[in-house]
PDB file of N, CA and C in Angstrom:
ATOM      1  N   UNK A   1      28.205 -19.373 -36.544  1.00  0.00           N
ATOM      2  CA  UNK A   1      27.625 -20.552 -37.126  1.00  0.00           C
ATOM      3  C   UNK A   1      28.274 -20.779 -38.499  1.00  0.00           C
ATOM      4  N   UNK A   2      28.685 -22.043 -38.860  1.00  0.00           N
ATOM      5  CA  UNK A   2      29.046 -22.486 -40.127  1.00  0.00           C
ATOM      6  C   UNK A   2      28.435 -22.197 -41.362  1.00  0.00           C
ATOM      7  N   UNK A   3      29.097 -21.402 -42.261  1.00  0.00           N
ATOM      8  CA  UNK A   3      28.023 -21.843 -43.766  1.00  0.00           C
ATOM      9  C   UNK A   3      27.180 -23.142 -44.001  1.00  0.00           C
ATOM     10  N   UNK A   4      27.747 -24.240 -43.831  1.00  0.00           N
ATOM     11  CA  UNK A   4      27.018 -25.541 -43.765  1.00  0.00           C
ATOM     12  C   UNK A   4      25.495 -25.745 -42.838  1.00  0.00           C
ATOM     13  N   UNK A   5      25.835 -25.126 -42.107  1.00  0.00           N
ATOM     14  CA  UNK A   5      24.777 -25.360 -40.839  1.00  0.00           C
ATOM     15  C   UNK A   5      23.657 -24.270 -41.511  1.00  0.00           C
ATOM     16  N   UNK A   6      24.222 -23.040 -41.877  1.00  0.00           N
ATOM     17  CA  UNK A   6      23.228 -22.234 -42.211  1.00  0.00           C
ATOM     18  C   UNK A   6      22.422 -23.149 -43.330  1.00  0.00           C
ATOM     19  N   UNK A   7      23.188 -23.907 -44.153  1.00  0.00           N
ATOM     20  CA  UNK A   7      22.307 -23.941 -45.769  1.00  0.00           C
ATOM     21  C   UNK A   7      21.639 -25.147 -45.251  1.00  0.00           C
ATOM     22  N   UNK A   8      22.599 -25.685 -44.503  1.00  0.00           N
ATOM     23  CA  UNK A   8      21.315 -26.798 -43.707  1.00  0.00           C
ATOM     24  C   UNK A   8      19.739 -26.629 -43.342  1.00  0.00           C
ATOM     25  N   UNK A   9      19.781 -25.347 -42.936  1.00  0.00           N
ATOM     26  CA  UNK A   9      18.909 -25.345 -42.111  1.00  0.00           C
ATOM     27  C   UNK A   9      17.845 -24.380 -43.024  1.00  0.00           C
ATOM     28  N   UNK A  10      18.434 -23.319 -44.015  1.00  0.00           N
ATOM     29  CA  UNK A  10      17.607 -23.192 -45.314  1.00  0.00           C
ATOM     30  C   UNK A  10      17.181 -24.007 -46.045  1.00  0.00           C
ATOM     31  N   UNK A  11      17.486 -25.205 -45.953  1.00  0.00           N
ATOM     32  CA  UNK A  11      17.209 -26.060 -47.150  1.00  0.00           C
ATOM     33  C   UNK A  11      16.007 -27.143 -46.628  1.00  0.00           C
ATOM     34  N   UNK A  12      15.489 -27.016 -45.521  1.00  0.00           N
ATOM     35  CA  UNK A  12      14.463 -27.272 -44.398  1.00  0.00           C
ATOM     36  C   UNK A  12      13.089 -26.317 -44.491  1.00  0.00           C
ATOM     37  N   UNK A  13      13.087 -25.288 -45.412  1.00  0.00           N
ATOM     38  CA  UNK A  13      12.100 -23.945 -45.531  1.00  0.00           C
ATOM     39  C   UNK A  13      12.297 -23.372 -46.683  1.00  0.00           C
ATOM     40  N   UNK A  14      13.222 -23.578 -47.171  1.00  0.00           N
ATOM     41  CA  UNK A  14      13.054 -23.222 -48.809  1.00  0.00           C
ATOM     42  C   UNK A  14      14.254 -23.993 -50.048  1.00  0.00           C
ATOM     43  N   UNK A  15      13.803 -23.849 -51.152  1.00  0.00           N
ATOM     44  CA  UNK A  15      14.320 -24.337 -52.416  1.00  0.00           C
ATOM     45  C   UNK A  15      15.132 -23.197 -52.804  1.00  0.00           C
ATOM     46  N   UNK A  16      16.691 -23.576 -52.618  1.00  0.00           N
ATOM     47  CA  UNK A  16      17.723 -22.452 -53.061  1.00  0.00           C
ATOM     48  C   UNK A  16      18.165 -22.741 -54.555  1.00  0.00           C
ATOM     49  N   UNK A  17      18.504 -21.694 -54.904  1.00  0.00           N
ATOM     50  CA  UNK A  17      19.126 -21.395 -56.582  1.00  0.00           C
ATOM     51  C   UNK A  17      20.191 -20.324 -56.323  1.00  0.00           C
ATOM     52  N   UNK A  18      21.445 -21.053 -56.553  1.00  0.00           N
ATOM     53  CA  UNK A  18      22.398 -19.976 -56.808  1.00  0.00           C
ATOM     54  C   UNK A  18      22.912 -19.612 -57.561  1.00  0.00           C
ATOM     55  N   UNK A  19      23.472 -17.934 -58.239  1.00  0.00           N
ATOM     56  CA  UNK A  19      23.454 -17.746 -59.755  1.00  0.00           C
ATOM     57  C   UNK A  19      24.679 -16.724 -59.439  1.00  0.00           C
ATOM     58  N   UNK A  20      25.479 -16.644 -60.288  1.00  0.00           N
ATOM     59  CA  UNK A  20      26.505 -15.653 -60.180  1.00  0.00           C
ATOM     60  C   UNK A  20      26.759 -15.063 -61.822  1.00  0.00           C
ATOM     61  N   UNK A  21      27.002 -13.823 -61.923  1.00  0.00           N
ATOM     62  CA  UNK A  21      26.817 -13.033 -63.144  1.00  0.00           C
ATOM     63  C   UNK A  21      28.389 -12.710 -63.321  1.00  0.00           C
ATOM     64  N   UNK A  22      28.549 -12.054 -64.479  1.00  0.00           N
ATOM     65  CA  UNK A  22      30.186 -11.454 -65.152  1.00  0.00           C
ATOM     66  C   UNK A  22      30.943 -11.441 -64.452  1.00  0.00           C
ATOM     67  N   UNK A  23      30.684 -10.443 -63.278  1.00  0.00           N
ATOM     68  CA  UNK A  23      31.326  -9.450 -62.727  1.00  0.00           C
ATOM     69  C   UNK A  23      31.332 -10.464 -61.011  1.00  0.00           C
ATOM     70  N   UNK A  24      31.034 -11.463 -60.952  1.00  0.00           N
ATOM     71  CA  UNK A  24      31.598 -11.974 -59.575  1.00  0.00           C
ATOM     72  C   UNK A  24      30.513 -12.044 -58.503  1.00  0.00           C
ATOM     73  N   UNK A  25      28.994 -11.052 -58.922  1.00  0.00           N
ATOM     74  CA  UNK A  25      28.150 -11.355 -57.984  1.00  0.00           C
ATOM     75  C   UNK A  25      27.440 -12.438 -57.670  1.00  0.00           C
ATOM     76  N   UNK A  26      27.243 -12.559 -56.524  1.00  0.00           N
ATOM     77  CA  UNK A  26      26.380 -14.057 -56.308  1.00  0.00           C
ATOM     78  C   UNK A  26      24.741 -13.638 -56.075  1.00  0.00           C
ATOM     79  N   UNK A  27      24.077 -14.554 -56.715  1.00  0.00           N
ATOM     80  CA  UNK A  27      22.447 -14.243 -56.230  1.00  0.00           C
ATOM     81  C   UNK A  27      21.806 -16.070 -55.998  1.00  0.00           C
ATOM     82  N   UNK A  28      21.145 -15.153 -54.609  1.00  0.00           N
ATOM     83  CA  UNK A  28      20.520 -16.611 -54.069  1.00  0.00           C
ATOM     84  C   UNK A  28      18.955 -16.412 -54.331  1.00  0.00           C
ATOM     85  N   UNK A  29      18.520 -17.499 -54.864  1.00  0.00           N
ATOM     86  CA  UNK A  29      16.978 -17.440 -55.093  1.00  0.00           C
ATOM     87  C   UNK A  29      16.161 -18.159 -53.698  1.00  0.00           C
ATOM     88  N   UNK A  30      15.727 -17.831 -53.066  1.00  0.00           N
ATOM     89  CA  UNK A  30      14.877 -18.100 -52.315  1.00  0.00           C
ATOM     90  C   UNK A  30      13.424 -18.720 -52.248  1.00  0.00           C
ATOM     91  N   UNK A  31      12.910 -20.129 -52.180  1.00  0.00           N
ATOM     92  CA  UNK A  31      11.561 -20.296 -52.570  1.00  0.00           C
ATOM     93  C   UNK A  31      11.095 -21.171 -51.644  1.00  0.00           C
ATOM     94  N   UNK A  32      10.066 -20.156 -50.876  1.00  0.00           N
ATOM     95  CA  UNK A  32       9.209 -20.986 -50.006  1.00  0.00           C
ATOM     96  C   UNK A  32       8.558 -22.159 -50.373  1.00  0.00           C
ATOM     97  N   UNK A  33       8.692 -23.473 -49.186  1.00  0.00           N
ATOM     98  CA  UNK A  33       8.664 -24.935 -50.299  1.00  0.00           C
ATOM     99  C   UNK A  33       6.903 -24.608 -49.447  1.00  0.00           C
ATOM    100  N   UNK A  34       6.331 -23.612 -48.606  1.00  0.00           N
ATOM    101  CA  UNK A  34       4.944 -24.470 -48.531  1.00  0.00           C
ATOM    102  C   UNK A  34       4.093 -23.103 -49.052  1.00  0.00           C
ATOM    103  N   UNK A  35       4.999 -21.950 -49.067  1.00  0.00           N
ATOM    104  CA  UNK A  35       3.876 -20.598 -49.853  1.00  0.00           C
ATOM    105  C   UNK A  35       4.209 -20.717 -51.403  1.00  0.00           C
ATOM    106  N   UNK A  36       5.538 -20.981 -51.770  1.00  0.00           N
ATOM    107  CA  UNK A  36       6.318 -20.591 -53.239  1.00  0.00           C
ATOM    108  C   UNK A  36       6.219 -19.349 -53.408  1.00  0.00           C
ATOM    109  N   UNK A  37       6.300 -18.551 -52.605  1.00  0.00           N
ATOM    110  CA  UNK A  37       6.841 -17.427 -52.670  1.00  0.00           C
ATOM    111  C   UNK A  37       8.364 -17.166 -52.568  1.00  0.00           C
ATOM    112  N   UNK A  38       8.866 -16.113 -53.425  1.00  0.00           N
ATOM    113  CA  UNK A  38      10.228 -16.088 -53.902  1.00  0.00           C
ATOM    114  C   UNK A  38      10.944 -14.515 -53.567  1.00  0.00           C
ATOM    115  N   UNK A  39      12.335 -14.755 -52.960  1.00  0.00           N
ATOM    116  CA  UNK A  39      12.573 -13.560 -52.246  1.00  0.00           C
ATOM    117  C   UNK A  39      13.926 -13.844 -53.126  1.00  0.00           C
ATOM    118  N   UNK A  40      15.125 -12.855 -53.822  1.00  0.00           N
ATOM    119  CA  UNK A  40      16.153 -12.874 -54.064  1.00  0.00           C
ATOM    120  C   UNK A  40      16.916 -11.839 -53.318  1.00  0.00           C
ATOM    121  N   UNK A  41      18.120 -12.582 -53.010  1.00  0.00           N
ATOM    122  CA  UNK A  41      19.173 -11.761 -51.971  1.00  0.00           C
ATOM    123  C   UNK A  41      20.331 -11.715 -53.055  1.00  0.00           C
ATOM    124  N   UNK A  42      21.242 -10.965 -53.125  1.00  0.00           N
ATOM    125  CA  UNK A  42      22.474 -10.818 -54.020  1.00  0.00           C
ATOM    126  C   UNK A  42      23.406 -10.311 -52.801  1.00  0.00           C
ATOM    127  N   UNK A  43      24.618 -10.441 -53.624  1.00  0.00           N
ATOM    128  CA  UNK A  43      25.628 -10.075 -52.588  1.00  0.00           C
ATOM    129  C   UNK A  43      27.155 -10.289 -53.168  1.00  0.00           C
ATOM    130  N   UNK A  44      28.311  -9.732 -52.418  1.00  0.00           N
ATOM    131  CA  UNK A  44      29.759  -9.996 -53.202  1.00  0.00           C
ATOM    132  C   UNK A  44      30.399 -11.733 -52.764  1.00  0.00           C
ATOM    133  N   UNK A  45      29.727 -12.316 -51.801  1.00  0.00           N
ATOM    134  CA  UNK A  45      30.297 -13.598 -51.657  1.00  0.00           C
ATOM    135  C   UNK A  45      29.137 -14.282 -51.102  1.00  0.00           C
ATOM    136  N   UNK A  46      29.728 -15.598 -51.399  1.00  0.00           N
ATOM    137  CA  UNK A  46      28.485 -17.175 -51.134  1.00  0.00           C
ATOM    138  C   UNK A  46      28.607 -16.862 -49.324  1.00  0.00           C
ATOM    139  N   UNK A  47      29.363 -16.569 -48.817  1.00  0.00           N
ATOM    140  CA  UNK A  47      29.308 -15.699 -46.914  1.00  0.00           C
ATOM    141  C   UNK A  47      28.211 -14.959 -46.673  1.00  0.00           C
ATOM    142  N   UNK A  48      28.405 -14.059 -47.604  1.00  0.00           N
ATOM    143  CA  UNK A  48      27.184 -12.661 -47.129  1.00  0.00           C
ATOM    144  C   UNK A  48      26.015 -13.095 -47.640  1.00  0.00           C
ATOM    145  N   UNK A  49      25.451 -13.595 -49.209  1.00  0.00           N
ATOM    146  CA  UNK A  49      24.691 -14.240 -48.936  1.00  0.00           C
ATOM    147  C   UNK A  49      23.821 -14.643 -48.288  1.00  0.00           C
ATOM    148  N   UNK A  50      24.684 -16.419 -48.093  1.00  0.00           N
ATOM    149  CA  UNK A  50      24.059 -17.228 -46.370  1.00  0.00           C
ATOM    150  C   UNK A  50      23.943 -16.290 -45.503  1.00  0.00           C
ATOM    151  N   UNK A  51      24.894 -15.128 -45.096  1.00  0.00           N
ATOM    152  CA  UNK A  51      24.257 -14.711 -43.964  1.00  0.00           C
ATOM    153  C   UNK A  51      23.061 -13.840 -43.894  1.00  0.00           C
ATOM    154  N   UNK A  52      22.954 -13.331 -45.211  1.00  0.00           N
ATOM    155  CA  UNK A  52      21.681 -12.611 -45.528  1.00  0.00           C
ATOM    156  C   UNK A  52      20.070 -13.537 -45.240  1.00  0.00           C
ATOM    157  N   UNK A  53      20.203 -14.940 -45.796  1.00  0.00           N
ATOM    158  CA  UNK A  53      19.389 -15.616 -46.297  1.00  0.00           C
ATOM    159  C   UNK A  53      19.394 -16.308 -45.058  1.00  0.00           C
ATOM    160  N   UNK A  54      20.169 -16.338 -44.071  1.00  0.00           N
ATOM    161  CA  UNK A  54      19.422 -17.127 -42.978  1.00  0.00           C
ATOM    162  C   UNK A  54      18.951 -15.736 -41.659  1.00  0.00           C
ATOM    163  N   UNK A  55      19.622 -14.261 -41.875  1.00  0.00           N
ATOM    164  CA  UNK A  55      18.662 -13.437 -41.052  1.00  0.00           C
ATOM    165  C   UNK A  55      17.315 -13.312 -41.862  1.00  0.00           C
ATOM    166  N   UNK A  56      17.011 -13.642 -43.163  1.00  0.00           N
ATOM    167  CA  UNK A  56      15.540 -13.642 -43.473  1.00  0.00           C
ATOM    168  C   UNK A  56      14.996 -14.525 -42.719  1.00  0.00           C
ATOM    169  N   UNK A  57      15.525 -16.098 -43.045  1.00  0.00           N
ATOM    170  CA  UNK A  57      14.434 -16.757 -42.540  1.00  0.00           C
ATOM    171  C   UNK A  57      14.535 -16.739 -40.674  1.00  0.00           C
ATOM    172  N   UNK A  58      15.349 -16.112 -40.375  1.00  0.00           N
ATOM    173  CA  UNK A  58      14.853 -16.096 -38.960  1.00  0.00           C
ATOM    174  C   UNK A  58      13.791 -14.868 -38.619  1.00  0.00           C
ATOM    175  N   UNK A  59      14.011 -13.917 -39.600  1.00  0.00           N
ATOM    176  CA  UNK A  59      12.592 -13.187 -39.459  1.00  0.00           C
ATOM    177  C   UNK A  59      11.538 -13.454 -39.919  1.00  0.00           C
ATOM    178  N   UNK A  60      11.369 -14.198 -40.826  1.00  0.00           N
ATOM    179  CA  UNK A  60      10.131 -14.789 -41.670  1.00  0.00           C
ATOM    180  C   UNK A  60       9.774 -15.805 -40.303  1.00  0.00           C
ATOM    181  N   UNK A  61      10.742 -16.592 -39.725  1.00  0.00           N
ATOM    182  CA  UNK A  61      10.008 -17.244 -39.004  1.00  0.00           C
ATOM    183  C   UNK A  61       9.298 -16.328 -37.585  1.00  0.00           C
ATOM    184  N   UNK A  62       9.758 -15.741 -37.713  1.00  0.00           N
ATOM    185  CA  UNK A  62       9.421 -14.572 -36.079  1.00  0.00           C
ATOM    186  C   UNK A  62       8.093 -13.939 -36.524  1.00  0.00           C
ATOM    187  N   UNK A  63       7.805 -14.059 -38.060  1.00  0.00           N
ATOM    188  CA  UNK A  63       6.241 -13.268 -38.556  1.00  0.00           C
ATOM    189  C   UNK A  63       6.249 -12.194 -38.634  1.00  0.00           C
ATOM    190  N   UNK A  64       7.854 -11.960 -39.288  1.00  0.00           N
ATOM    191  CA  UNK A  64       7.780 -10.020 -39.664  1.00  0.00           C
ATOM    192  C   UNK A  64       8.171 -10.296 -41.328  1.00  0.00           C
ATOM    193  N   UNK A  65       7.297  -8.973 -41.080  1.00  0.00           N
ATOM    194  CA  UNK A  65       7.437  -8.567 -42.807  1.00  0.00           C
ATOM    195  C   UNK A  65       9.339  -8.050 -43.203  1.00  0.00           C
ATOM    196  N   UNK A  66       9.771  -9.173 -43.780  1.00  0.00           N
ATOM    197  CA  UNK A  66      10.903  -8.845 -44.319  1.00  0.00           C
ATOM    198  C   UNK A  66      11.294  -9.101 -45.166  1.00  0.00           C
ATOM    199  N   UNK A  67      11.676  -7.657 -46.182  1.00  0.00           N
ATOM    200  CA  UNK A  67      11.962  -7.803 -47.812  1.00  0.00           C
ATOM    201  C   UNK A  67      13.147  -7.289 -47.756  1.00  0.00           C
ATOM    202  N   UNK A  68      13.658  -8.112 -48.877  1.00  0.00           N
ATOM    203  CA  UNK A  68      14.958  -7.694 -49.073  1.00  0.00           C
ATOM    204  C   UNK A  68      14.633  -6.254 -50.336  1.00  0.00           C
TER     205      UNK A  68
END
């Protein structure tokens, strides 16, 4: 699946913030648009990331407890 398609389809279930520090890491903020609850994923590229942040929300949607 495309990066595009993924953030598509995050951006349907939560409010993203992306932040990258000194050293090259990326951090995605995660915020549920109907709990506002907030999960942060980090990672070495805007790839791993998305792919982090859309196996959450496919477990969040399945109704398992998953923390990063």
């Amino acid at each position: 699946m495309r990066n595009t398609t993924k953030l598509k389809t995050l951006l349907l279930k939560y409010t993203l913030t992306f932040d990258m520090d000194d050293d090259g890491r990326f951090f995605l903020k995660l915020t549920d648009k109907a709990t506002h609850q907030t999960s942060l994923i980090e990672g070495e590229s805007y790839s791993k990331i998305l792919a982090k942040a859309y196996s959450f929300l496919l477990k969040d949607l399945k109704g398992g407890n998953f923390e990063l």
